[in-house]
Protein backbone atom coordinates (compact mmCIF):
# COMPACT_ATOMS: atom_id res chain seq x y z
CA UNK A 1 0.00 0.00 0.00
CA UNK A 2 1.56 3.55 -0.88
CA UNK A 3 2.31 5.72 2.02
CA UNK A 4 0.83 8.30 0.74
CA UNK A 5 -2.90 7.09 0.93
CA UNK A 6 -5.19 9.54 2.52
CA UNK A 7 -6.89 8.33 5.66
CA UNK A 8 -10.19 8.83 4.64
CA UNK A 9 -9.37 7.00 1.30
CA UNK A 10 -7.84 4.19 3.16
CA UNK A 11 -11.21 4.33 5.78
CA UNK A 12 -13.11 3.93 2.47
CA UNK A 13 -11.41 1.30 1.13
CA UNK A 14 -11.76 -0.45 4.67
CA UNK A 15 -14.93 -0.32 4.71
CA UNK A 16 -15.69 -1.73 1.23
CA UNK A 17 -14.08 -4.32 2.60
CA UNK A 18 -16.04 -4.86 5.32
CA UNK A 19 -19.11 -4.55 3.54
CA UNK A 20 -18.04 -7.00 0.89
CA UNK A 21 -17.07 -9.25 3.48
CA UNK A 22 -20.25 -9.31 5.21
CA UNK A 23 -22.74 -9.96 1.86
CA UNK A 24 -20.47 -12.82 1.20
CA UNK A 25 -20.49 -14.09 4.35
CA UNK A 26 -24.17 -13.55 5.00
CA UNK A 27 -25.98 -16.36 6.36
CA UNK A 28 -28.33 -17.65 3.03
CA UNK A 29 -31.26 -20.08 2.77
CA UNK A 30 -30.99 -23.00 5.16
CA UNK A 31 -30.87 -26.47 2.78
CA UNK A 32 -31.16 -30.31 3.40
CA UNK A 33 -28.47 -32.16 3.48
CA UNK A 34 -27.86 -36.30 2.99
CA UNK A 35 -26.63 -39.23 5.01
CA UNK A 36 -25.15 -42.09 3.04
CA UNK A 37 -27.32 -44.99 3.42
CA UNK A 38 -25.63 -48.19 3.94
CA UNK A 39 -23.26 -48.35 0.18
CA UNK A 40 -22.69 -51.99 -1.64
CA UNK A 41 -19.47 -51.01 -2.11
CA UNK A 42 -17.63 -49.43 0.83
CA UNK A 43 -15.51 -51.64 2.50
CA UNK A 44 -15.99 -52.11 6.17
CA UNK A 45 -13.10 -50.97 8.79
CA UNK A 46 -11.16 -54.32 10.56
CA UNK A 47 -13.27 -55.80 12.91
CA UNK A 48 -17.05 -54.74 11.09
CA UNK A 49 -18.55 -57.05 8.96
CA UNK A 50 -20.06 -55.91 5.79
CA UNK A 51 -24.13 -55.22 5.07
CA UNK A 52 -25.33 -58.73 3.85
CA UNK A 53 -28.02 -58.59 0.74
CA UNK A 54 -31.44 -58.65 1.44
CA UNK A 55 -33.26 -61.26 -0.27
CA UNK A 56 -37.07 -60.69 -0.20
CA UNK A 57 -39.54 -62.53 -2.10
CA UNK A 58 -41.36 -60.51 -5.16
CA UNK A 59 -44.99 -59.46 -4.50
CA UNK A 60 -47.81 -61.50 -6.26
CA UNK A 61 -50.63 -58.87 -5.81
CA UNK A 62 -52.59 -58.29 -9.08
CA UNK A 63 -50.97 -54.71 -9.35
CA UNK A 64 -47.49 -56.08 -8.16
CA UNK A 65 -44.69 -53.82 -8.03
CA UNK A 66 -41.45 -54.28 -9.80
CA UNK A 67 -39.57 -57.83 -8.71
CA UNK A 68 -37.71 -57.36 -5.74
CA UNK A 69 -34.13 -57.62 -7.94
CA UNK A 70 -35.48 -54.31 -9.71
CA UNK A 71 -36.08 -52.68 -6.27
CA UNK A 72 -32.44 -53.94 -5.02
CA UNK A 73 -31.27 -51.94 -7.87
CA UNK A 74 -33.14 -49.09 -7.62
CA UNK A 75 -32.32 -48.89 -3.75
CA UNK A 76 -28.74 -49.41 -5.01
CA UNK A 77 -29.00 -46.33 -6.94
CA UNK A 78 -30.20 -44.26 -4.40
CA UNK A 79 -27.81 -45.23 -1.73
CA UNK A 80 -25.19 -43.87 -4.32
CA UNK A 81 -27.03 -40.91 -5.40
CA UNK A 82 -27.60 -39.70 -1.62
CA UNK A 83 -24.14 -41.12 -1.12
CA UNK A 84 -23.00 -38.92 -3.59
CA UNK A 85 -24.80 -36.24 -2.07
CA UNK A 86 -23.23 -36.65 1.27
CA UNK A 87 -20.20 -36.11 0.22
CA UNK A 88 -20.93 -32.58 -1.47
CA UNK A 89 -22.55 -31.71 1.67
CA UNK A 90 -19.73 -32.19 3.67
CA UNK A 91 -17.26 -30.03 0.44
CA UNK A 92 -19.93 -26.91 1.16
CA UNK A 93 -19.49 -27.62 4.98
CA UNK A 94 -16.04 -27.11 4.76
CA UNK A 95 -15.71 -24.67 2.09
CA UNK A 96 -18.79 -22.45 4.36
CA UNK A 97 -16.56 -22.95 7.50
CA UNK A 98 -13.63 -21.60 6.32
CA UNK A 99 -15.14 -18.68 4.43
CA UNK A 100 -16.61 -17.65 8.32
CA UNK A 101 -12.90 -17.57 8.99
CA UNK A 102 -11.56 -15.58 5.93
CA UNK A 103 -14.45 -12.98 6.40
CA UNK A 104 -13.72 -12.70 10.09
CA UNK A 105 -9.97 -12.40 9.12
CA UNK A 106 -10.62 -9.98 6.50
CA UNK A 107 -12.77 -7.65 9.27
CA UNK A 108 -9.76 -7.63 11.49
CA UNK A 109 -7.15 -6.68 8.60
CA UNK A 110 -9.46 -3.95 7.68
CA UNK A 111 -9.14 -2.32 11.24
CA UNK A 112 -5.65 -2.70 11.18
CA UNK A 113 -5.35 -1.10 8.61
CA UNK A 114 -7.10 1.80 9.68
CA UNK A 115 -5.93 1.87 12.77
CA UNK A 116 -2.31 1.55 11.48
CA UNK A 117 -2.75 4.30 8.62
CA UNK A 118 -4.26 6.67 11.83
CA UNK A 119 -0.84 5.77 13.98
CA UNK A 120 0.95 6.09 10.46
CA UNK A 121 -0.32 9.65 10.39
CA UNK A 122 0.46 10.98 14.10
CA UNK A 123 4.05 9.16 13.81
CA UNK A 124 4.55 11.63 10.93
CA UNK A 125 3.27 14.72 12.26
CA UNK A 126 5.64 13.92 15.44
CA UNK A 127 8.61 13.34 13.21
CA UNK A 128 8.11 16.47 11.45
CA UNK A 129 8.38 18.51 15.39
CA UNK A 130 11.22 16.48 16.08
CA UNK A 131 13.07 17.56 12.63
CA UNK A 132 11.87 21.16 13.26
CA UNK A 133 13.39 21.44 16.83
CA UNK A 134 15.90 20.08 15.98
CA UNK A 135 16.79 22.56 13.03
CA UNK A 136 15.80 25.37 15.71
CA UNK A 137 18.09 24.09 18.27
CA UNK A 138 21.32 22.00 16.39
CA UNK A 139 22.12 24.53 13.65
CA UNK A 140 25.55 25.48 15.52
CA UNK A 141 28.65 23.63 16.55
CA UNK A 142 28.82 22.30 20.33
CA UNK A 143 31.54 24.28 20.91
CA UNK A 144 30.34 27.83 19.50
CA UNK A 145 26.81 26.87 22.22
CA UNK A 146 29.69 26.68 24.71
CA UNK A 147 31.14 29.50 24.31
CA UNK A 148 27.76 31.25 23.97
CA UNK A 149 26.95 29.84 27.09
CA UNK A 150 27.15 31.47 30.43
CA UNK A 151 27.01 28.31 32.82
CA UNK A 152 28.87 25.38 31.48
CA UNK A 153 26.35 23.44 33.60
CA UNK A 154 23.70 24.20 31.36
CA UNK A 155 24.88 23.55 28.24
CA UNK A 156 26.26 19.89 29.65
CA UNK A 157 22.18 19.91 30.70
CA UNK A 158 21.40 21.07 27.24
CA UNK A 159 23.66 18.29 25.42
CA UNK A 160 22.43 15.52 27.43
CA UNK A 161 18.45 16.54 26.41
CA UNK A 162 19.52 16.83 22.75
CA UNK A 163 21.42 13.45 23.15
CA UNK A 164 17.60 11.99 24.14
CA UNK A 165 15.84 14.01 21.75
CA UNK A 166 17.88 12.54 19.00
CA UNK A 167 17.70 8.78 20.71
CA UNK A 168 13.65 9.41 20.94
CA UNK A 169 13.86 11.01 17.06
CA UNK A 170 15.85 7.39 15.91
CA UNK A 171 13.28 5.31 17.78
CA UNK A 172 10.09 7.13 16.17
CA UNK A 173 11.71 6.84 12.60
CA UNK A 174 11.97 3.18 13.33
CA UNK A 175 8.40 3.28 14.89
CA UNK A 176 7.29 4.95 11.77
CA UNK A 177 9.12 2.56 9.33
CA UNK A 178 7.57 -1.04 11.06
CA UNK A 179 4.11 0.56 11.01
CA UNK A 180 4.90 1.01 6.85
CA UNK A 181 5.95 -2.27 6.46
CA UNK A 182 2.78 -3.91 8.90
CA UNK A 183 0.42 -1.47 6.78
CA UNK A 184 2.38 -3.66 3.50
CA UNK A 185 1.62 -7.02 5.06
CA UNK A 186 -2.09 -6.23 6.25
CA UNK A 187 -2.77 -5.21 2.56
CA UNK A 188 -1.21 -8.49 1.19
CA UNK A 189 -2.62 -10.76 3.84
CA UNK A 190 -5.99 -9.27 2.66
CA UNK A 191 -5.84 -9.69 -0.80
CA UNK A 192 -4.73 -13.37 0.19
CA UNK A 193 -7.32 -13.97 2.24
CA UNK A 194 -10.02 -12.30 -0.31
CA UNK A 195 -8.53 -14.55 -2.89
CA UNK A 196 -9.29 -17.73 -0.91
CA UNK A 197 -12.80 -16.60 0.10
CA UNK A 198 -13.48 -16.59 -3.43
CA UNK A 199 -12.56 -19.78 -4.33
CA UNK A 200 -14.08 -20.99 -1.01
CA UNK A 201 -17.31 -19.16 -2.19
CA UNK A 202 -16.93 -20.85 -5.71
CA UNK A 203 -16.53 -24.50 -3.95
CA UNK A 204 -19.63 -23.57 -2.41
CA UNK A 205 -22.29 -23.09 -5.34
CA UNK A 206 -19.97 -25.78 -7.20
CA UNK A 207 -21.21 -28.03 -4.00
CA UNK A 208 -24.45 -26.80 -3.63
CA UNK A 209 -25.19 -27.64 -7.24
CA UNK A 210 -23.92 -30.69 -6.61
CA UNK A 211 -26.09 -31.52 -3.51
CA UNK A 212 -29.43 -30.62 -5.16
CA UNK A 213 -29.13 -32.22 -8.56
CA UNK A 214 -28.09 -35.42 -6.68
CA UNK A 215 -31.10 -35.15 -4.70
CA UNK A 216 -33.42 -34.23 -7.50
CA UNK A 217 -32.17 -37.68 -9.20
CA UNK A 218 -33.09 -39.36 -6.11
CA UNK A 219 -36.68 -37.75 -5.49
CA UNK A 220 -37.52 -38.45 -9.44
CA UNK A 221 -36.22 -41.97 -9.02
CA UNK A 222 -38.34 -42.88 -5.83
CA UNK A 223 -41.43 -40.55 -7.31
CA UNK A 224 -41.64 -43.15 -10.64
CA UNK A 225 -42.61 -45.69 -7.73
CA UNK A 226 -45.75 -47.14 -7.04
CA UNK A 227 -47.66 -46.83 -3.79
CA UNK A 228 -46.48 -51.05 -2.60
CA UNK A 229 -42.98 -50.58 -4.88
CA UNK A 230 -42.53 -47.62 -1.97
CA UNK A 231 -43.07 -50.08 0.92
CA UNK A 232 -41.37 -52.45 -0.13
CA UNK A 233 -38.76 -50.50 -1.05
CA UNK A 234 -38.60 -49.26 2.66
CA UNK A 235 -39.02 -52.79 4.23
CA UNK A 236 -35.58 -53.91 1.96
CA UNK A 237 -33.84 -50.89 3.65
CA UNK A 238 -34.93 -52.31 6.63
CA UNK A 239 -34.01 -55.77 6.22
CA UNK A 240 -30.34 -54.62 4.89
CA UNK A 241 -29.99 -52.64 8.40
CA UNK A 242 -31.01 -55.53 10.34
CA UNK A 243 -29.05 -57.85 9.17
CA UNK A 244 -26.37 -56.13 9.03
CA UNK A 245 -26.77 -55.07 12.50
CA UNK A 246 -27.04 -58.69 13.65
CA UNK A 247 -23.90 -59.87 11.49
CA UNK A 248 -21.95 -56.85 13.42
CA UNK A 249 -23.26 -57.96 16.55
CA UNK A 250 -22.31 -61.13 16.08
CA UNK A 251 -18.45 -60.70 15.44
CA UNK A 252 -18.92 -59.97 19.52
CA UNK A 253 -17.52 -56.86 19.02
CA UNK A 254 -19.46 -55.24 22.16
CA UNK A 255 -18.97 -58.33 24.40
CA UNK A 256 -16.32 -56.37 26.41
CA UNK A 257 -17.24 -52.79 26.16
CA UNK A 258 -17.88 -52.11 29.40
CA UNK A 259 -16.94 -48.08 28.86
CA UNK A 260 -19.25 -45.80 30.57
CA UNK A 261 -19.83 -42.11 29.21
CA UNK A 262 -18.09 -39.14 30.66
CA UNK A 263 -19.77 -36.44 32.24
CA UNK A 264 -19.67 -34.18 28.76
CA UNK A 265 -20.48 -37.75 27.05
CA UNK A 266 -23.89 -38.17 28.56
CA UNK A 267 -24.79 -34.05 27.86
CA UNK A 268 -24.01 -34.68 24.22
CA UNK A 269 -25.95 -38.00 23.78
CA UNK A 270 -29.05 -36.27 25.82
CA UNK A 271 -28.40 -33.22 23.12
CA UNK A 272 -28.70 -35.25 20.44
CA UNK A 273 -31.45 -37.55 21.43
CA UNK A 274 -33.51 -34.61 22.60
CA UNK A 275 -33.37 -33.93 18.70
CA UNK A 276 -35.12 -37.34 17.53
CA UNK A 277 -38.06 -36.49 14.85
CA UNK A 278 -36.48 -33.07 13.30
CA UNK A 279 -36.36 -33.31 9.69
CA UNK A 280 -32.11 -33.58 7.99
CA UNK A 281 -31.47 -30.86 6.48
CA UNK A 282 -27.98 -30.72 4.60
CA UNK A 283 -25.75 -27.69 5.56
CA UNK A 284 -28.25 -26.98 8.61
CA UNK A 285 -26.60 -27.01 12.32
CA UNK A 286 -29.75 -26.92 14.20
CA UNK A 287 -31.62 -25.69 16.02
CA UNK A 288 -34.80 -27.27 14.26
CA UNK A 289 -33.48 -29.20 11.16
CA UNK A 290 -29.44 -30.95 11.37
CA UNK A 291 -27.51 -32.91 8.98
CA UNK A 292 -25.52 -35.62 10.29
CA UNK A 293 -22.52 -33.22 11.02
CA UNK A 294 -24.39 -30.29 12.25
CA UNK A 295 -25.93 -32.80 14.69
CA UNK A 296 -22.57 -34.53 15.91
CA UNK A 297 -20.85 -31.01 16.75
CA UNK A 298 -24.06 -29.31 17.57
CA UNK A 299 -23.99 -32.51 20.64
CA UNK A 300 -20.82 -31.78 21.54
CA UNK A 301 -20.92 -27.94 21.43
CA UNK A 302 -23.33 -28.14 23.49
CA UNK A 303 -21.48 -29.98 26.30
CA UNK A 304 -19.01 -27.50 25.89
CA UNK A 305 -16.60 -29.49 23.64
CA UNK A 306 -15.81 -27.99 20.33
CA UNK A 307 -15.43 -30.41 17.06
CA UNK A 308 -14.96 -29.76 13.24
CA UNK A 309 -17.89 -28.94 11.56
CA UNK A 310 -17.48 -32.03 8.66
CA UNK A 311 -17.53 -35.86 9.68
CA UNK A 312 -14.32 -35.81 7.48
CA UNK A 313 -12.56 -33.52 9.36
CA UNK A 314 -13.60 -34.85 13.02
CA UNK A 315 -12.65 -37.90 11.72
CA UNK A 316 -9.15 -36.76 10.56
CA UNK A 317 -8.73 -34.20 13.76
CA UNK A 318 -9.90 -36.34 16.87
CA UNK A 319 -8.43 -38.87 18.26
CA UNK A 320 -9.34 -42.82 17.33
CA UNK A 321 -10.35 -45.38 19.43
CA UNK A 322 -11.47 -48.97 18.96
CA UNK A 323 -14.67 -49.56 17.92
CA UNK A 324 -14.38 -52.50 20.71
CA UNK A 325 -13.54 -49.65 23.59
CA UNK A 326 -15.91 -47.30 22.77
CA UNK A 327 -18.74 -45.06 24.85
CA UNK A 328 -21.71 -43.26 24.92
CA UNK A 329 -20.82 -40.19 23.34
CA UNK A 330 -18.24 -41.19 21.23
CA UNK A 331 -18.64 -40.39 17.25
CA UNK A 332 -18.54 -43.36 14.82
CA UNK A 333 -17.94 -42.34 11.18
CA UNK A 334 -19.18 -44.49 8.64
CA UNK A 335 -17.73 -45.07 4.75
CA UNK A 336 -14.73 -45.28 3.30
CA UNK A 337 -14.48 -41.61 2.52
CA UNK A 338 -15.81 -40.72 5.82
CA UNK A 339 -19.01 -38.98 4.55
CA UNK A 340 -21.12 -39.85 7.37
CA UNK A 341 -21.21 -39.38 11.16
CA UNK A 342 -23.54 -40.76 14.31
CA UNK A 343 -23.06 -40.26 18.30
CA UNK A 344 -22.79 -43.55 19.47
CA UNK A 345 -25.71 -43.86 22.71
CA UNK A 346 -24.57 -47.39 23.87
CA UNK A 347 -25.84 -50.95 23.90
CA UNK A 348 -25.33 -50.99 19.68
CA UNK A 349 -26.80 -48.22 19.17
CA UNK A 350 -26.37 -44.66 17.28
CA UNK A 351 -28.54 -41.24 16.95
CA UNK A 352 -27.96 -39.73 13.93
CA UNK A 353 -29.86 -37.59 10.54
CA UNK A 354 -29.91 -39.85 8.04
CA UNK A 355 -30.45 -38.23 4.95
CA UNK A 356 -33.02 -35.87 2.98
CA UNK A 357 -36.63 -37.03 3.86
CA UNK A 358 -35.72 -38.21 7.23
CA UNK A 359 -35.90 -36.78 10.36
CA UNK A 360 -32.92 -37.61 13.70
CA UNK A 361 -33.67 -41.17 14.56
CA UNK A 362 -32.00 -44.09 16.15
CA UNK A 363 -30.41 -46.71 14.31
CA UNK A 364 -28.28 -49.91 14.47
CA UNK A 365 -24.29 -48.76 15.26
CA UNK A 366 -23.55 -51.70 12.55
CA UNK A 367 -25.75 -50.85 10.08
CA UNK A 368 -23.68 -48.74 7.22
CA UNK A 369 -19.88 -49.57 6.85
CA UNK A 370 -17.68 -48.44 10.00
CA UNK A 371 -14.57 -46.75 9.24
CA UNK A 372 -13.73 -45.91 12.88
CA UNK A 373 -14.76 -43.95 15.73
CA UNK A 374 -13.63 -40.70 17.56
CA UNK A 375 -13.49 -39.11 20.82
CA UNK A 376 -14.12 -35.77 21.47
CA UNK A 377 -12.67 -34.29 24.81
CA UNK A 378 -10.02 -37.10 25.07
């Protein structure tokens, strides 16, 4: 930034940014968000089992709907487009946290600078009374103000305050000089930090786009169903949970986890239960509609814990446990890409917001593909 930028032109500019900062960061329609439901293909962590195939017998109604095989693959394709889904939801999770952090950062540079261009300013005027006293004052030889001098005392008194004058006149120039150069670095930390709010605000509608034709595939897939296709449809998902679930279960992988919640465990797991019956919503944190996320660190925020905002990042931030030694409160993420999250509640079983068209529900902790769990506060 030139030093010679007016204060109220460098206020101006400030305050563009500020403004600029605050319409992008402004908070925007509230959207649903998915859950992964349980995929064919992800591979289950060590020690999980994966979802075993439903095999249900075709209706024989006179209007039967399509043999079950057809309904295995339609439910097949919509685990992968909400799937899908999930995963863009937790991209614009991430890319919407950290533009809340560039637009917070860019606030603060902007009153830095114009705090620094107002010291900037004063420094000046104060180095312009030091150069003029000292013109007044240092225009003769020491020796011609002693000989002027009638009291040698004096002038010794008068050298010694010109000897501090000139030390306080060296340390405002160097003031005056690091407030230039931190003026320099707030104006290239905020074009920085501009530049990655825009591509943070671009990964955002790329996202978003994402998210909503995904889910518009899956509402026109399950809207081409019949009325029966629908339940049955619904009773396959059902069947694929449970035996799932049981197949989990029966690896014994709960026969010694004995672990009891913490104190902050239990707050988070009564948070999140408390929840049960309010619709997913993708990007929403609460406090009437959650994706599986938003619910997670919504739990834990509320015990006074703070987690990432993604399942990817808590997943890649807190610190793993087995799935054998885990407790109420802990967070199991599920998939191979770590796309989905639940708050485990104990006995084998998990709160969490499924996916768009579902509401915060209980479920089976084996029933989608465990890649670990997680442990907030540990």
């Amino acid at each position: 930034m030139a030093s010679g930028t007016t204060r109220g032109g460098l206020i101006a500019a400030a305050v563009t940014v500020v403004c600029a900062v605050t319409v992008l960061a402004a908070p925007g329609t509230a959207w649903a968000g998915p859950n992964p439901a349980p995929s064919a293909s992800a591979t289950p962590a060590p020690g999980t089992t994966p979802t075993a195939p439903a095999a249900p017998t075709a209706p024989t109604a006179p209007t039967a709907p399509a043999p079950s095989k057809d309904l295995q693959a339609v439910r097949a394709q919509l685990d992968t487009l909400y799937h899908d889904a999930a995963v863009a939801t937790d991209a614009y999770n991430a890319a919407e946290e950290a533009a809340k952090k560039q637009s917070a950062a860019l606030v603060e540079l902007a009153r830095k600078i114009v705090k620094g261009r107002e010291r900037l300013a004063e420094l000046k005027t104060r180095a312009g009374a030091a150069a003029a006293a000292q013109y007044r004052t240092g225009g003769l030889p020491d020796e011609a103000h002693l000989l002027l001098s009638d009291d040698p005392q004096e002038f010794l008194d008068g050298t010694g305050r010109v000897l501090q004058g000139q030390k306080a006149t060296k340390g405002l120039l160097a003031e005056l000089t690091q407030t230039q150069q931190d003026l320099e670095q707030y104006a290239k930390d905020a074009s920085a930090q501009w530049q990655k709010l825009e591509a943070n605000r671009k990964a955002k509608a790329k996202a978003q786009k994402r998210i909503e034709q995904q889910i518009a595939a899956a509402e026109e897939l399950e809207s081409q169903l019949e009325k029966q296709e629908k339940e049955r449809l619904a009773q396959l998902e059902q069947e694929a949970a449970r035996q799932a679930q049981t197949a989990w279960l029966d690896t014994g992988v709960l026969k010694g986890a004995q672990g009891k919640a913490t104190t902050q465990g239990a707050k988070a797991v009564r948070f999140a239960t408390a929840q049960m019956g309010k619709p997913y919503e993708w990007g929403a944190e609460g406090p009437t509609t959650f994706d599986c996320s938003g619910l997670t660190s919504q739990a834990w925020a509320h015990a006074g814990v703070p987690v990432p905002r993604t399942s990817q990042e808590q997943w890649k931030q807190l610190p793993h446990v087995a799935v054998e030694d885990m407790r109420p409160g802990d967070l199991i993420i599920y998939f191979k890409d770590a796309s989905h999250v639940a708050l485990y509640v104990g006995d084998g079983t998990i709160v969490h917001a499924p996916r768009p068209g579902r509401t915060v529900t209980l479920a089976g902790a084996g029933s989608m593909p465990i890649l670990g769990v997680v442990r907030p506060g540990a």
